[in-house]
C-alpha atoms as a PDB file:
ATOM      1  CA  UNK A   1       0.000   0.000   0.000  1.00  0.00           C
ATOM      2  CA  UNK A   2       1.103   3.175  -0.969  1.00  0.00           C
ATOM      3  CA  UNK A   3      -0.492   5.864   0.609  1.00  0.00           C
ATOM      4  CA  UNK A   4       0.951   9.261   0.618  1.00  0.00           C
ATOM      5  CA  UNK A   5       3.228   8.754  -1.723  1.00  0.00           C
ATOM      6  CA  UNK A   6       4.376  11.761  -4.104  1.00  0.00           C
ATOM      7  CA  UNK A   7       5.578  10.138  -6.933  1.00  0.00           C
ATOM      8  CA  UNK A   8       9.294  12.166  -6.339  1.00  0.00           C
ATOM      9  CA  UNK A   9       7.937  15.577  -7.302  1.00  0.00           C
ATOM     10  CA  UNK A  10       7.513  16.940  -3.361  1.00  0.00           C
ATOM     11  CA  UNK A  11       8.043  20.370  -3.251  1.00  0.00           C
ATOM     12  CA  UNK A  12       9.888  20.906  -5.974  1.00  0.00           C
ATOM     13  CA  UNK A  13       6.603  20.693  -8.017  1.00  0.00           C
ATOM     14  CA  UNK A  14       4.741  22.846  -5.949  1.00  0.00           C
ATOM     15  CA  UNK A  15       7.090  25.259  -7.038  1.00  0.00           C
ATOM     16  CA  UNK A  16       7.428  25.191 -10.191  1.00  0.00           C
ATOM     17  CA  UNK A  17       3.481  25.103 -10.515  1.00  0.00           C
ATOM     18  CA  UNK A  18       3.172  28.274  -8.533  1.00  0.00           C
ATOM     19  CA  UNK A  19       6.518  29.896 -10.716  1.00  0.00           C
ATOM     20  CA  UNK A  20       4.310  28.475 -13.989  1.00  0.00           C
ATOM     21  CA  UNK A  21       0.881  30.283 -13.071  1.00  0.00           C
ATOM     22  CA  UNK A  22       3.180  33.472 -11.998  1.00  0.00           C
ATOM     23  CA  UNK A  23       4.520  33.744 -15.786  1.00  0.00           C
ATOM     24  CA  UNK A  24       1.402  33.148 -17.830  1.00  0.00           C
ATOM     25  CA  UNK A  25      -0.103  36.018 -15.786  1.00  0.00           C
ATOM     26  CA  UNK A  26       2.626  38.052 -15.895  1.00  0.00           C
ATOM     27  CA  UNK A  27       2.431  37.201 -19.778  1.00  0.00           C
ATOM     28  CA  UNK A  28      -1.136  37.630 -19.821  1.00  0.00           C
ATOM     29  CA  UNK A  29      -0.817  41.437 -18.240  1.00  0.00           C
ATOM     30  CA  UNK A  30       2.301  42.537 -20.724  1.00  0.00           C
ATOM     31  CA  UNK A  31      -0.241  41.248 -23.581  1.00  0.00           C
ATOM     32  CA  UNK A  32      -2.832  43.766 -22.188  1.00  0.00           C
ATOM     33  CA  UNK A  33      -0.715  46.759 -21.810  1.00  0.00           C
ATOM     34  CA  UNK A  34       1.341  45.811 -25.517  1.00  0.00           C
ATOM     35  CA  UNK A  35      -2.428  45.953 -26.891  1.00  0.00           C
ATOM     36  CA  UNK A  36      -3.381  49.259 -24.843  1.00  0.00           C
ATOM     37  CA  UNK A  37      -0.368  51.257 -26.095  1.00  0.00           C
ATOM     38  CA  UNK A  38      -1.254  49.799 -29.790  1.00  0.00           C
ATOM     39  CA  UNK A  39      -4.627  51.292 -29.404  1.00  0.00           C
ATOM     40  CA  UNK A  40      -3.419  54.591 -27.961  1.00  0.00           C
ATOM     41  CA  UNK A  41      -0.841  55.089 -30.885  1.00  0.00           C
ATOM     42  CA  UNK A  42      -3.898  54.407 -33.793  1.00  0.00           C
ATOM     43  CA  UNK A  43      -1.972  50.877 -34.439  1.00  0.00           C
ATOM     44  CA  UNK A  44       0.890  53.127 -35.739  1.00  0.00           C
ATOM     45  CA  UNK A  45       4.437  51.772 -35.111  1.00  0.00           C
ATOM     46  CA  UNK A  46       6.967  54.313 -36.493  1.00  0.00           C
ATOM     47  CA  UNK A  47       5.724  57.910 -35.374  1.00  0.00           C
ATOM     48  CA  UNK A  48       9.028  59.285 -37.082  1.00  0.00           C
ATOM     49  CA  UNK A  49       7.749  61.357 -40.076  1.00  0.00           C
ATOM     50  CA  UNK A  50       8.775  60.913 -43.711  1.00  0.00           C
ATOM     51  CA  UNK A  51       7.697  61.993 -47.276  1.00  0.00           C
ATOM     52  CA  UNK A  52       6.143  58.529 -47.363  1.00  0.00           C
ATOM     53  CA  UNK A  53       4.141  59.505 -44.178  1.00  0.00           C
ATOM     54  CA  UNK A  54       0.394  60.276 -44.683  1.00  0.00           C
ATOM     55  CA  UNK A  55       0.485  63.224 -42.670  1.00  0.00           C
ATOM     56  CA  UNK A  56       3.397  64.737 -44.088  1.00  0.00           C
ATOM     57  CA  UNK A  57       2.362  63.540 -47.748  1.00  0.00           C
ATOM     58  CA  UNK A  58      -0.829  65.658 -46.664  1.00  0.00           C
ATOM     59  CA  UNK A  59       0.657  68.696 -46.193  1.00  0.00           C
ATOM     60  CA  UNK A  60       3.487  68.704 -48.962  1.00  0.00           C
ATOM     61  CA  UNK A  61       0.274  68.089 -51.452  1.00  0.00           C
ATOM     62  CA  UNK A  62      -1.845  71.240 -49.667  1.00  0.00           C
ATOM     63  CA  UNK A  63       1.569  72.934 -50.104  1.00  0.00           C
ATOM     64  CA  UNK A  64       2.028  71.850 -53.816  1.00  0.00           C
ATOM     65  CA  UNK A  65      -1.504  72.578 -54.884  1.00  0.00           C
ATOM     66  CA  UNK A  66      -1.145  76.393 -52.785  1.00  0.00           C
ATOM     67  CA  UNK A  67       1.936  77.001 -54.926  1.00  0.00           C
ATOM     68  CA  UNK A  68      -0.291  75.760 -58.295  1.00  0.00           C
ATOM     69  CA  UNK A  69      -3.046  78.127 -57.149  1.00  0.00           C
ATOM     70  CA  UNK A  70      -0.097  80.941 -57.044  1.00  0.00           C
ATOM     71  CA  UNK A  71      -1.001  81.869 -53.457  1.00  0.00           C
ATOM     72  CA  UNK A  72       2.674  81.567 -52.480  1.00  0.00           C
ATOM     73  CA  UNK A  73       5.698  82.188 -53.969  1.00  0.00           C
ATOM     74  CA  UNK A  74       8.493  79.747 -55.526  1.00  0.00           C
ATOM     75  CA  UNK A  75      11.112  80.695 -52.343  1.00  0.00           C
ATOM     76  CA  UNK A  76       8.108  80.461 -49.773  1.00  0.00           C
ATOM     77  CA  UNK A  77       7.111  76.779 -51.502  1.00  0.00           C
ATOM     78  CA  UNK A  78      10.817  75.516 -51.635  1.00  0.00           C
ATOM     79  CA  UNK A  79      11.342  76.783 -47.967  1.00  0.00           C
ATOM     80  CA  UNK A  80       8.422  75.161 -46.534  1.00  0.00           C
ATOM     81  CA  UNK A  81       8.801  72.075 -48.197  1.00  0.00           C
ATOM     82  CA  UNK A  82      12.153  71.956 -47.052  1.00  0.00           C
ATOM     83  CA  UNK A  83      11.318  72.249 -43.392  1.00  0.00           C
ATOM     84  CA  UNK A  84       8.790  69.550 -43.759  1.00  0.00           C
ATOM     85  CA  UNK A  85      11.053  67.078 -45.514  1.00  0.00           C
ATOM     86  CA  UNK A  86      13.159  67.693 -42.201  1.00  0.00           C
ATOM     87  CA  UNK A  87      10.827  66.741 -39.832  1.00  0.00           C
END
């Protein structure tokens, strides 16, 4: 008869149990705040702007079609579209 027997895991596999349910949740709560900060940013990764960006493509084609329009001059275009190529 072989009552109380542990089958050789004793404490050892309490632990690790308790170290186990202590990672998924700390997994489970990075997940959450990983999918909060994604939400808060409008799923954007790179907030760095380039001409490729859509709110930078935005304003160099206002700028472009002001300049077509003649409302500003060829200096004022080139130095504005200059200064938003830089940022």
């Amino acid at each position: 008869m072989m009552m109380g027997h542990d089958w050789g895991l004793g404490w050892g596999g309490m632990w690790f149990g308790w170290l186990l349910m202590i990672g998924f949740t700390a997994a489970v709560v990075v997940l959450i705040v990983w999918l909060i900060r994604l939400s808060a940013q409008g799923g954007r990764f790179n907030t760095g702007a380039s001409e490729s960006d859509p709110q930078v493509q935005s304003a160099l084609d206002i700028l472009q079609a002001r300049y077509a329009r003649g409302e500003i001059s060829k200096e004022e275009y080139l130095d504005v579209r200059a200064t938003l190529l830089r940022t």
